[in-house]
PDB file of N, CA and C in Angstrom:
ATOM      1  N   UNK A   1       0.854  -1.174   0.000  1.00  0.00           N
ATOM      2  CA  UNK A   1       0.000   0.000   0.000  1.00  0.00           C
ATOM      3  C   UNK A   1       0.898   1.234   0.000  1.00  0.00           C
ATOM      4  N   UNK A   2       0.340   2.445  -0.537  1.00  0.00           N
ATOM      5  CA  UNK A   2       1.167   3.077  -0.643  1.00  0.00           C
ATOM      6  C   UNK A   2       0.779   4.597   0.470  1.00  0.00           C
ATOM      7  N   UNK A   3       1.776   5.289   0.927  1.00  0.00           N
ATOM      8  CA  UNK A   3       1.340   6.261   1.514  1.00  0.00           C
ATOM      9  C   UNK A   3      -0.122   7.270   1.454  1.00  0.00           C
ATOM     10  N   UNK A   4      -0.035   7.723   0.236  1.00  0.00           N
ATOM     11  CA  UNK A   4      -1.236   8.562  -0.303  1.00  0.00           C
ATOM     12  C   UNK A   4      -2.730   7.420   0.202  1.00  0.00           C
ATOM     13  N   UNK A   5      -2.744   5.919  -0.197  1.00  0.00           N
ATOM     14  CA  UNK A   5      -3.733   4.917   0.105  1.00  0.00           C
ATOM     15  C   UNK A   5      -4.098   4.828   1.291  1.00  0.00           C
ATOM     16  N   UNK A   6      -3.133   5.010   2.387  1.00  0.00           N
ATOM     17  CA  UNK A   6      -3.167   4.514   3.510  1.00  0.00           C
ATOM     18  C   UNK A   6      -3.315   5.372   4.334  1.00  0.00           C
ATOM     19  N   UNK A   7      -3.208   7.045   4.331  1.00  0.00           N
ATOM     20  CA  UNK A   7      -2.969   8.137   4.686  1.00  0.00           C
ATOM     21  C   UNK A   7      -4.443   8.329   4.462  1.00  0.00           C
ATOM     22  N   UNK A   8      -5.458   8.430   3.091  1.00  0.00           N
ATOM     23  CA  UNK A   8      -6.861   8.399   3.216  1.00  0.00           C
ATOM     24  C   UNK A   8      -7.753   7.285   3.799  1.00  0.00           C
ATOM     25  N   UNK A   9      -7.063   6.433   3.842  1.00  0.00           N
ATOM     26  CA  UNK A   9      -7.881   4.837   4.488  1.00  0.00           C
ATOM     27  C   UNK A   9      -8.010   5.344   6.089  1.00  0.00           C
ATOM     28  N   UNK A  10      -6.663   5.987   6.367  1.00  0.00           N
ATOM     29  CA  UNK A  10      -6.622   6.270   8.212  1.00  0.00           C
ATOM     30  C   UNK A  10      -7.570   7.402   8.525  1.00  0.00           C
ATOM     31  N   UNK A  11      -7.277   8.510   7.342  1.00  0.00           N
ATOM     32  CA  UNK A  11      -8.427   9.632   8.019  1.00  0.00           C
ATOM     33  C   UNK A  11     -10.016   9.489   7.892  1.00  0.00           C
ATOM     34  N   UNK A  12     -10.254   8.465   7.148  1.00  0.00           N
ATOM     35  CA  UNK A  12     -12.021   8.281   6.618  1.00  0.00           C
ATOM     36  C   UNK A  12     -12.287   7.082   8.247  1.00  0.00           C
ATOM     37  N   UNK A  13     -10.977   6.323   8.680  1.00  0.00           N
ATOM     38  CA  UNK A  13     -11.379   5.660   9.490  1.00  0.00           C
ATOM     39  C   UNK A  13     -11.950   6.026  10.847  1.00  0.00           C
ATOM     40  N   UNK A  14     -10.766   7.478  10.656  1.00  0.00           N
ATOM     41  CA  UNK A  14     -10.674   8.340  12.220  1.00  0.00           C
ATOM     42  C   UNK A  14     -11.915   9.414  12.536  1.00  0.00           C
ATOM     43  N   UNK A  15     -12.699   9.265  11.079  1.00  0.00           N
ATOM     44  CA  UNK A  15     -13.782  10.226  11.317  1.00  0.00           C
ATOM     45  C   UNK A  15     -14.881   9.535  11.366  1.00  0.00           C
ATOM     46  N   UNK A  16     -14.788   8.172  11.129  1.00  0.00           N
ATOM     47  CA  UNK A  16     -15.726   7.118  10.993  1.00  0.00           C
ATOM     48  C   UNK A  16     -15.992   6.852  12.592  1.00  0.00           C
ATOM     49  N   UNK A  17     -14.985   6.688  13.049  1.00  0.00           N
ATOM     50  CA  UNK A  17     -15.121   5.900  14.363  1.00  0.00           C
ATOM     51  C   UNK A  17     -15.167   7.023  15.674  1.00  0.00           C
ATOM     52  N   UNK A  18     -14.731   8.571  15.249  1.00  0.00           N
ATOM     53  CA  UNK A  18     -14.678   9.241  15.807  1.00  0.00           C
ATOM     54  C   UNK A  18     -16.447   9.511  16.224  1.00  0.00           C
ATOM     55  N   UNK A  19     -16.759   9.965  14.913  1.00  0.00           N
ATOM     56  CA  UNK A  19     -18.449   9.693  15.102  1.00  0.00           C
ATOM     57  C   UNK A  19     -19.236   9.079  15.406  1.00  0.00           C
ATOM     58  N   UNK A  20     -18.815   7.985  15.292  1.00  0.00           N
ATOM     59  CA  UNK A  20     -19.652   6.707  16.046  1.00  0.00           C
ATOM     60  C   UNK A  20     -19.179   6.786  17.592  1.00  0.00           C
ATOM     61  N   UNK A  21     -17.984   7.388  17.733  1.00  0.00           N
ATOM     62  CA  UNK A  21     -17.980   7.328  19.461  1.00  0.00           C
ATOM     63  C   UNK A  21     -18.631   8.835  20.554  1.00  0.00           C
ATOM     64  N   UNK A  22     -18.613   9.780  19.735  1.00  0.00           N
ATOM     65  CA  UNK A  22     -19.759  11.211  19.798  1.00  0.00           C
ATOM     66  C   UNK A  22     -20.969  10.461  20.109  1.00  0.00           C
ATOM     67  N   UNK A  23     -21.562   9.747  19.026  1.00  0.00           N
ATOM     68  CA  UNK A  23     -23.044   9.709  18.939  1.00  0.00           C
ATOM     69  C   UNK A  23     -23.360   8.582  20.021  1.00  0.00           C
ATOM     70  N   UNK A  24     -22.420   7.755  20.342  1.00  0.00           N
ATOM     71  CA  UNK A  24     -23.103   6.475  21.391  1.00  0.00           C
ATOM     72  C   UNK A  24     -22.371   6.697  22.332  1.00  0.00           C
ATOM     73  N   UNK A  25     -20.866   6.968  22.670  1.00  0.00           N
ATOM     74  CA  UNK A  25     -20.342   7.213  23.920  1.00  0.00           C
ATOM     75  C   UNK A  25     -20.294   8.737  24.713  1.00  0.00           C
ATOM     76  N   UNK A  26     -19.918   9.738  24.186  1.00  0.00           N
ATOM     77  CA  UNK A  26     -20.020  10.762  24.654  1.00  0.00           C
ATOM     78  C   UNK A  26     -19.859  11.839  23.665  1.00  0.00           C
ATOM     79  N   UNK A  27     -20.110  13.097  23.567  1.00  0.00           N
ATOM     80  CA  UNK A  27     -19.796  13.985  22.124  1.00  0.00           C
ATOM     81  C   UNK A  27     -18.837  14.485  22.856  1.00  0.00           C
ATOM     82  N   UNK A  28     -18.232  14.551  23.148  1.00  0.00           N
ATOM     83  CA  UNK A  28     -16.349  14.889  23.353  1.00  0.00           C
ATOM     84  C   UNK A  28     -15.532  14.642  21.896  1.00  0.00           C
ATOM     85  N   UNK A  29     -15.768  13.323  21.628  1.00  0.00           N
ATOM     86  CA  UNK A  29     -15.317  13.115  20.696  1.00  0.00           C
ATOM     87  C   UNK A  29     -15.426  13.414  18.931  1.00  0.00           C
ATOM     88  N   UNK A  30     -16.326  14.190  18.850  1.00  0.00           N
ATOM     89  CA  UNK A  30     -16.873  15.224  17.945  1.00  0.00           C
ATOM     90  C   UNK A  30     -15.219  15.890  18.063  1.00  0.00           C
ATOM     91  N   UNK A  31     -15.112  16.389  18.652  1.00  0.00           N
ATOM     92  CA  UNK A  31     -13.359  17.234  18.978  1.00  0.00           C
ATOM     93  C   UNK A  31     -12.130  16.213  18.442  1.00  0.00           C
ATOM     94  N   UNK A  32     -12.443  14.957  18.316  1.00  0.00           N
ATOM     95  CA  UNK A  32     -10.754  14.253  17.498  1.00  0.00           C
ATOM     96  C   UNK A  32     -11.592  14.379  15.851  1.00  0.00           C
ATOM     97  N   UNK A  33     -13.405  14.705  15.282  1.00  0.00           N
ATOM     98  CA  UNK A  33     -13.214  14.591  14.406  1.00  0.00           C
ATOM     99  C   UNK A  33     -12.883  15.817  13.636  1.00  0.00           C
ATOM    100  N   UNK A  34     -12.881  17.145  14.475  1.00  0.00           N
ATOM    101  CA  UNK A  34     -12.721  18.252  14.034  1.00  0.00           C
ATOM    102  C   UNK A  34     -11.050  18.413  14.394  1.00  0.00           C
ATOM    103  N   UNK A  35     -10.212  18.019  15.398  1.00  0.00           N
ATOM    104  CA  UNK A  35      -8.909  17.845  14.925  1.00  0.00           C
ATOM    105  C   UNK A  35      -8.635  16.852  13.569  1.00  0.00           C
ATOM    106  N   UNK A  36      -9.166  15.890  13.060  1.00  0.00           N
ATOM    107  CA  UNK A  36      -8.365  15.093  11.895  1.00  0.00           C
ATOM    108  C   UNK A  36      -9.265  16.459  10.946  1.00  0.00           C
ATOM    109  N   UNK A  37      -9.992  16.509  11.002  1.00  0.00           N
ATOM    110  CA  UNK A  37     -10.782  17.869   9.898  1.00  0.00           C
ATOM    111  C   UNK A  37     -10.009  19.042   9.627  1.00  0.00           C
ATOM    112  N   UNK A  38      -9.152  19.223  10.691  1.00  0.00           N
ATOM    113  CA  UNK A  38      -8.231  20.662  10.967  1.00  0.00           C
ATOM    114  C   UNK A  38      -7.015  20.259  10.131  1.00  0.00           C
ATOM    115  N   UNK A  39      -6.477  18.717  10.517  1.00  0.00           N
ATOM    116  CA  UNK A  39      -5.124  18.614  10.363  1.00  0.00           C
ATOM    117  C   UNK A  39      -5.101  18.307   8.605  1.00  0.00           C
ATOM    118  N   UNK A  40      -6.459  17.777   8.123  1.00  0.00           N
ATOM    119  CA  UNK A  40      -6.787  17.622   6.842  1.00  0.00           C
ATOM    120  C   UNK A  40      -6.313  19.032   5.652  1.00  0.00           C
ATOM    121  N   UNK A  41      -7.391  19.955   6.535  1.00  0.00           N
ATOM    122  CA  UNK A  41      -6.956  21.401   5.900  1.00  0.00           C
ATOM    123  C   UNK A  41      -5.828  21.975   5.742  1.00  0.00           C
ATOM    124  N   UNK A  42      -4.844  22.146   6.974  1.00  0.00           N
ATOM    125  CA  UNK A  42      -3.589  22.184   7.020  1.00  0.00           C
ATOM    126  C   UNK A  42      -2.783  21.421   6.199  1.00  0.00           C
ATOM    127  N   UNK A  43      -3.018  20.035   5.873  1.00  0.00           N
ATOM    128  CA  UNK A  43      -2.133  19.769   5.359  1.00  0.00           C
ATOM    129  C   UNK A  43      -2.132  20.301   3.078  1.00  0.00           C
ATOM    130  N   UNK A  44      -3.811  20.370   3.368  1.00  0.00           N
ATOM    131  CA  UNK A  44      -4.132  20.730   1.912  1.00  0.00           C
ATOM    132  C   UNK A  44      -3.257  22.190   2.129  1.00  0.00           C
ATOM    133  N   UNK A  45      -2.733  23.272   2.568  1.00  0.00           N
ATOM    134  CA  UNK A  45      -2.273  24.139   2.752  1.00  0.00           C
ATOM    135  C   UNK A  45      -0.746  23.830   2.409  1.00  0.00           C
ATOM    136  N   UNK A  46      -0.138  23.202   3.532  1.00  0.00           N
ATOM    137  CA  UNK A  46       0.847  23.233   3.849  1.00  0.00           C
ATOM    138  C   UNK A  46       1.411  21.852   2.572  1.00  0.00           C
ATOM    139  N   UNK A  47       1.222  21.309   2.433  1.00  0.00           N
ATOM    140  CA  UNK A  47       1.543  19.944   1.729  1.00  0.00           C
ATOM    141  C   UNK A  47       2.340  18.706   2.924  1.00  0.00           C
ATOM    142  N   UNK A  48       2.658  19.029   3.690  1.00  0.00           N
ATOM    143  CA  UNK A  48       3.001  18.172   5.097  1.00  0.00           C
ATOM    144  C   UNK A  48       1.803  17.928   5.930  1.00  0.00           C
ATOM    145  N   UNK A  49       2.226  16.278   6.022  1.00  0.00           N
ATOM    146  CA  UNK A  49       0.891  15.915   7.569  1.00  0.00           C
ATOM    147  C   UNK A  49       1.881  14.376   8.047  1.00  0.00           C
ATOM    148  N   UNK A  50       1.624  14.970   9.309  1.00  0.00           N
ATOM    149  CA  UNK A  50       2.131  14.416  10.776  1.00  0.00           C
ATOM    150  C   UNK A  50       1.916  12.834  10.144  1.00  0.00           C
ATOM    151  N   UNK A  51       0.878  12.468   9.842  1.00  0.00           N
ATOM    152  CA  UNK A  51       0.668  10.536   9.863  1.00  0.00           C
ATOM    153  C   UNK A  51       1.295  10.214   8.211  1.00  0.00           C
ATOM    154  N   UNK A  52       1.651  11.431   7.640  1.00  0.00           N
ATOM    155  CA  UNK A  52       2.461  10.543   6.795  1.00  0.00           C
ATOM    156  C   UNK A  52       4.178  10.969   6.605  1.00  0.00           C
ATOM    157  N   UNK A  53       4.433  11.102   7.865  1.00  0.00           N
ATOM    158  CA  UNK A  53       5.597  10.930   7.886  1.00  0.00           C
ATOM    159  C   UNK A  53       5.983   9.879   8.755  1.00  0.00           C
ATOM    160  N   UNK A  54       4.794   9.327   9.693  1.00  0.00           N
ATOM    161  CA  UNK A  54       4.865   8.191  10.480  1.00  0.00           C
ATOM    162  C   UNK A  54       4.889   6.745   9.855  1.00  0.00           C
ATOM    163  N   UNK A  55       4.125   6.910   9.062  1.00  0.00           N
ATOM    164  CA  UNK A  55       3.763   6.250   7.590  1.00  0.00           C
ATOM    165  C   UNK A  55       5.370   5.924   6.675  1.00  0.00           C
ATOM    166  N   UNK A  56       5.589   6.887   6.623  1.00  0.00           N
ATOM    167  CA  UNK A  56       6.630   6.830   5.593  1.00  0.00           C
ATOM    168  C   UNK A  56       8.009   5.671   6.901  1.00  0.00           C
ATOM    169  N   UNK A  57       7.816   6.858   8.072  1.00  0.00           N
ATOM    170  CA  UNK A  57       9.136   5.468   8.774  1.00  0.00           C
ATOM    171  C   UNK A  57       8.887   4.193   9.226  1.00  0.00           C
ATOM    172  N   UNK A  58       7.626   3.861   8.917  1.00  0.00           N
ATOM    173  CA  UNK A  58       7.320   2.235   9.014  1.00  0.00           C
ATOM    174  C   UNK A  58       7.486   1.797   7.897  1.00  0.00           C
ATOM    175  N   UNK A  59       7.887   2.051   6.684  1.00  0.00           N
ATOM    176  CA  UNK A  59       8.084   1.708   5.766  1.00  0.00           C
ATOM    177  C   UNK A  59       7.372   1.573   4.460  1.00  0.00           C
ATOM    178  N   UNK A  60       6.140   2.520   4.897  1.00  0.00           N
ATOM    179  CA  UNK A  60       5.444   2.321   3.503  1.00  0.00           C
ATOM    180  C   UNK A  60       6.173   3.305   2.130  1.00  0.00           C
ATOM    181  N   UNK A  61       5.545   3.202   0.929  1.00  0.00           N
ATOM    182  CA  UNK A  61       6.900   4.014  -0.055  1.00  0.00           C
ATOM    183  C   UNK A  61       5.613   5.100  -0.810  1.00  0.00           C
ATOM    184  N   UNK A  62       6.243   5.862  -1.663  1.00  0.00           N
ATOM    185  CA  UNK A  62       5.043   6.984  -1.771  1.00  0.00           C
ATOM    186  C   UNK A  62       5.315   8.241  -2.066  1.00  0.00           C
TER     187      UNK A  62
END
């Protein structure tokens, strides 16, 4: 898999599950989906994001 694949697979997951834990456990967590929402924008800005450079030193290529 390649970075770019795995980098959208993680953020659709983190907003997936983020929401599902708002709506049945507590809405606190509404707040990790508006941080991955934030860090999304930023990175469309900036062209750098934090999970794919984590990404990149586990070895995925990209």
């Amino acid at each position: 898999m390649k970075v770019d694949a795995a980098l959208r697979a993680i953020a659709g997951t983190f907003v997936l599950l983020s929401l599902a834990l708002g709506w049945w456990v507590h809405p606190g967590f509404y707040l990790f989906t508006a941080f991955v929402g934030l860090n999304l924008l930023q990175s469309g800005f900036t062209g750098w994001c934090p999970m794919m450079t984590i990404l990149r030193k586990a070895g995925l290529k990209g």
